[in-house]
Protein backbone atom coordinates (compact mmCIF):
# COMPACT_ATOMS: atom_id res chain seq x y z
CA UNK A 1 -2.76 -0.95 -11.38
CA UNK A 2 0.32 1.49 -10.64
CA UNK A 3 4.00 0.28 -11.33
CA UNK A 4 6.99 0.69 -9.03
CA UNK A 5 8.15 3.78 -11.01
CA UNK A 6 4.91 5.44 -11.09
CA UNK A 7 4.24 4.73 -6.86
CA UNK A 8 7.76 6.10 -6.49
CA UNK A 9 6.79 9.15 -8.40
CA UNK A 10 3.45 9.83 -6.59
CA UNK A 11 5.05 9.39 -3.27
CA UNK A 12 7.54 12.06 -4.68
CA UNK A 13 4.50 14.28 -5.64
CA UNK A 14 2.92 13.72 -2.02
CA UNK A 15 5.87 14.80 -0.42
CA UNK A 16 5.92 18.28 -2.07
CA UNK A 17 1.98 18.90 -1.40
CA UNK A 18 0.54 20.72 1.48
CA UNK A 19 2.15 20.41 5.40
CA UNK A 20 1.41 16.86 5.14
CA UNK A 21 3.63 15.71 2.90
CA UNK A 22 5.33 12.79 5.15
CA UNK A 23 2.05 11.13 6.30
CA UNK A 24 0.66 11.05 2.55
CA UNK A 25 3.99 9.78 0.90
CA UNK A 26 3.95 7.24 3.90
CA UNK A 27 0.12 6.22 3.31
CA UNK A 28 0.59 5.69 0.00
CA UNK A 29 3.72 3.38 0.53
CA UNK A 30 2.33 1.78 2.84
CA UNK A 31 -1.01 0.97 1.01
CA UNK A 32 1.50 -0.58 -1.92
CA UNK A 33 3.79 -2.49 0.64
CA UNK A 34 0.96 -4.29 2.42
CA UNK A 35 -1.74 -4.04 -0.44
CA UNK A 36 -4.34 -2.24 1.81
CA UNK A 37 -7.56 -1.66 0.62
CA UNK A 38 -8.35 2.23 1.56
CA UNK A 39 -10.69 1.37 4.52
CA UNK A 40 -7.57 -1.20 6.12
CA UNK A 41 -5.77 2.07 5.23
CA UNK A 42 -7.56 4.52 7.24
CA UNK A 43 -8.34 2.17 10.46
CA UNK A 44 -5.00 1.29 10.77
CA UNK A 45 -3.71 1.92 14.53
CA UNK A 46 -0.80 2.17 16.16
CA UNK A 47 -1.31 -1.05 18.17
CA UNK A 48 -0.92 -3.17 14.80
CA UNK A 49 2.71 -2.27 14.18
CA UNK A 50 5.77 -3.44 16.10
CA UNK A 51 8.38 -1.22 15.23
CA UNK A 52 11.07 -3.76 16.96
CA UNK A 53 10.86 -6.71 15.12
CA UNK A 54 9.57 -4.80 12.17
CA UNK A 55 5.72 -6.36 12.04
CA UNK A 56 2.72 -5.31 10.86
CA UNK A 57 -0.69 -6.87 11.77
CA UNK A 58 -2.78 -6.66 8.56
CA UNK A 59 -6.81 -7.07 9.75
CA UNK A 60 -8.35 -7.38 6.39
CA UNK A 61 -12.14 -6.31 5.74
CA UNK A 62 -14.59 -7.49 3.36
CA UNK A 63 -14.82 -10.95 4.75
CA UNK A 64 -10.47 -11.38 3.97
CA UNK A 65 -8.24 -13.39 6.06
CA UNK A 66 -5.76 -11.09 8.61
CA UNK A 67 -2.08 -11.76 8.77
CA UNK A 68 0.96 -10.26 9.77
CA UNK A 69 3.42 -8.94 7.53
CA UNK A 70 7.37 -8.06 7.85
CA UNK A 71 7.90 -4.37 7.81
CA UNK A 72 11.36 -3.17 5.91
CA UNK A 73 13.46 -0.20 6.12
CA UNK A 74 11.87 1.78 4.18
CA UNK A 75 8.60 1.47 5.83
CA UNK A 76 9.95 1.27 9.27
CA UNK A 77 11.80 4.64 8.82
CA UNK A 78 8.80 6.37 7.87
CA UNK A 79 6.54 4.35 10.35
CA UNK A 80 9.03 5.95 12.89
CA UNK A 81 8.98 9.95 11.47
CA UNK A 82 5.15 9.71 11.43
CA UNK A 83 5.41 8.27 14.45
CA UNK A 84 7.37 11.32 15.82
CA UNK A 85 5.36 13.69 14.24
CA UNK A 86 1.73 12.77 15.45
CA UNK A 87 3.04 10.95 18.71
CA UNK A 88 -0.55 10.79 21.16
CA UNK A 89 -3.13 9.16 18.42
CA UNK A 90 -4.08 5.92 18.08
CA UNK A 91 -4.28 5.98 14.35
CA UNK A 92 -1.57 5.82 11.95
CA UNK A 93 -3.17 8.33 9.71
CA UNK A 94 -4.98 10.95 11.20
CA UNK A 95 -5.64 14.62 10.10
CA UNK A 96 -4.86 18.16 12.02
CA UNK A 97 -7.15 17.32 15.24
CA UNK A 98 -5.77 14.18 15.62
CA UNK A 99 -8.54 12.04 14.01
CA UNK A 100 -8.20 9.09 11.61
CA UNK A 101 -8.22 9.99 8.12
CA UNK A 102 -11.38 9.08 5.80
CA UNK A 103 -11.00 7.12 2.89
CA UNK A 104 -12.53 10.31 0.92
CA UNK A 105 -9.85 12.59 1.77
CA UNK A 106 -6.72 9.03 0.66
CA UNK A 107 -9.05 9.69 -2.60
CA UNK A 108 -8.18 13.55 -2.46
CA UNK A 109 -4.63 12.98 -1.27
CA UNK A 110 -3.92 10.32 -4.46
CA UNK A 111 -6.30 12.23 -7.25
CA UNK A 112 -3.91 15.03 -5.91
CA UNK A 113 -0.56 13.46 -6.32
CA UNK A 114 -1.27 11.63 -9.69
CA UNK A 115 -1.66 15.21 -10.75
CA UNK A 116 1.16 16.59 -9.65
CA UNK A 117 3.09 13.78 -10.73
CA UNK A 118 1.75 13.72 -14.47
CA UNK A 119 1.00 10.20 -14.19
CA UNK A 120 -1.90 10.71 -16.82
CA UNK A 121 -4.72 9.12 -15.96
CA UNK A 122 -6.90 8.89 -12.60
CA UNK A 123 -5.24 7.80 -9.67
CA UNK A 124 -7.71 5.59 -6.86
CA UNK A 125 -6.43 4.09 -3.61
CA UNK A 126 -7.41 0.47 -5.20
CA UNK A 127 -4.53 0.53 -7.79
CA UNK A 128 -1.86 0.45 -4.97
CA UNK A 129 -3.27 -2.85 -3.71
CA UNK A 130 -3.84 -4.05 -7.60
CA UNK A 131 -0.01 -2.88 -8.02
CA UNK A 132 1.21 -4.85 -5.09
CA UNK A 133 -0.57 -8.22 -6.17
CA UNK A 134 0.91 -7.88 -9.78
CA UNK A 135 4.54 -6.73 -8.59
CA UNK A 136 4.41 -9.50 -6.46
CA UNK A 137 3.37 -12.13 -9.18
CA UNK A 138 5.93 -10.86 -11.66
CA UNK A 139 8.40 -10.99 -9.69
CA UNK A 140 7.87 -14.87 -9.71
CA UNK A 141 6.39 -15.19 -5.87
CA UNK A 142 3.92 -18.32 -5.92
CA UNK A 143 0.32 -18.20 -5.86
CA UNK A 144 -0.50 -19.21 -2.69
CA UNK A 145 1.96 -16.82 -1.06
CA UNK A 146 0.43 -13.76 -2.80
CA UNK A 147 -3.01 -14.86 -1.75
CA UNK A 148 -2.48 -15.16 1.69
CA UNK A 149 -0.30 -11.60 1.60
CA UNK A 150 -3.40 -9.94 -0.13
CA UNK A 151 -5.86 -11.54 2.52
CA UNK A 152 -8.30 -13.26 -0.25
CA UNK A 153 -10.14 -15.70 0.96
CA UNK A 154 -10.31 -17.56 -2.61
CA UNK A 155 -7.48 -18.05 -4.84
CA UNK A 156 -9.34 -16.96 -8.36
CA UNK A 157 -8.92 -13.49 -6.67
CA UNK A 158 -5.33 -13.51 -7.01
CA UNK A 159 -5.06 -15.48 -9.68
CA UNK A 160 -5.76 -12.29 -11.59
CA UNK A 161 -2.33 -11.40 -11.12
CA UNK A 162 -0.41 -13.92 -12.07
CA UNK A 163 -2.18 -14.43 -15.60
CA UNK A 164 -1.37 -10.87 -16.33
CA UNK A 165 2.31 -11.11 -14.93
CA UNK A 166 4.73 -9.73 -17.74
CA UNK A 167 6.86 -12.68 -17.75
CA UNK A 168 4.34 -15.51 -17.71
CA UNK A 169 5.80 -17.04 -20.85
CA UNK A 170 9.12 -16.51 -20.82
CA UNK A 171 11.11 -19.53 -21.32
CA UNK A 172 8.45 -21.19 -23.70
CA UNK A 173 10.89 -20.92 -26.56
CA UNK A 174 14.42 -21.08 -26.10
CA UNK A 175 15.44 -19.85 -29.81
């Protein structure tokens, strides 16, 4: 899985690659935010965000359960540039001619950017969803929560993260 610091650093990277700089920093935050797998990633449309109230409506694949998630500032800003910038396509993500992106070329994009940011190993679109789901369990939000966030359909899948969460045992000894 990725950290905080090293998603803010490949979204740094993204930015200063190629004439697509915006859409790729923005895929790849919001692939941590929502912890999208790359196919929810790449079929994401425009009619699954409300920019208004700030929502986005997660449909999950591989048999996981859809909900809708708040969308922050961050997100929302860059929702609204991308927006602005590829204004008549149905898809969030979408190449030159206006077609969605493929979940080979997110490979391409984030292989690309772990590069350029020197993260040191090989980047794949699947550690921003692992990095989400442990983020979320070490910063102490409840089982149940994260599951239904992530979209699993049985709690031993995100169980995972909360049995790896940095600060599982804190408080065991007070001395």
């Amino acid at each position: 899985y990725l950290t905080e610091k090293e998603v803010d650093k490949l979204m740094a990277a993204a930015k200063g690659i190629g004439r697509h700089g915006h859409r790729d920093a923005t895929l790849i935050l919001v692939a941590y935010r929502h912890a999208l797998r790359v196919s929810e990633l790449v079929a994401l449309r425009w009619d699954q965000i409300d920019l208004g109230p700030g929502l986005l409506h997660v449909v999950r694949l591989k048999n996981g359960v859809d909900s809708t998630h708040p969308l922050r500032g961050p997100v929302i800003r860059a929702l609204r540039r991308l927006q602005r910038d590829y204004p008549t396509t149905p898809y969030v993500f979408v190449t030159e001619r206006k077609g969605p992106l493929t979940a080979s070329t997110v490979r391409k994009i984030l292989t690309r950017a772990g590069e350029a940011a020197g993260i040191g190993f090989p980047v794949h679109p699947h550690m921003l969803r692992h990095g989400c789901g442990f983020k979320l369990a070490t910063e102490g939000h409840d089982t149940r929560s994260i599951q239904h966030y992530m979209g699993h359909k049985n709690i031993q899948h995100t169980v995972r993260y909360t049995e790896l969460a940095a600060d599982r045992f804190n408080g065991f000894w007070s001395d």
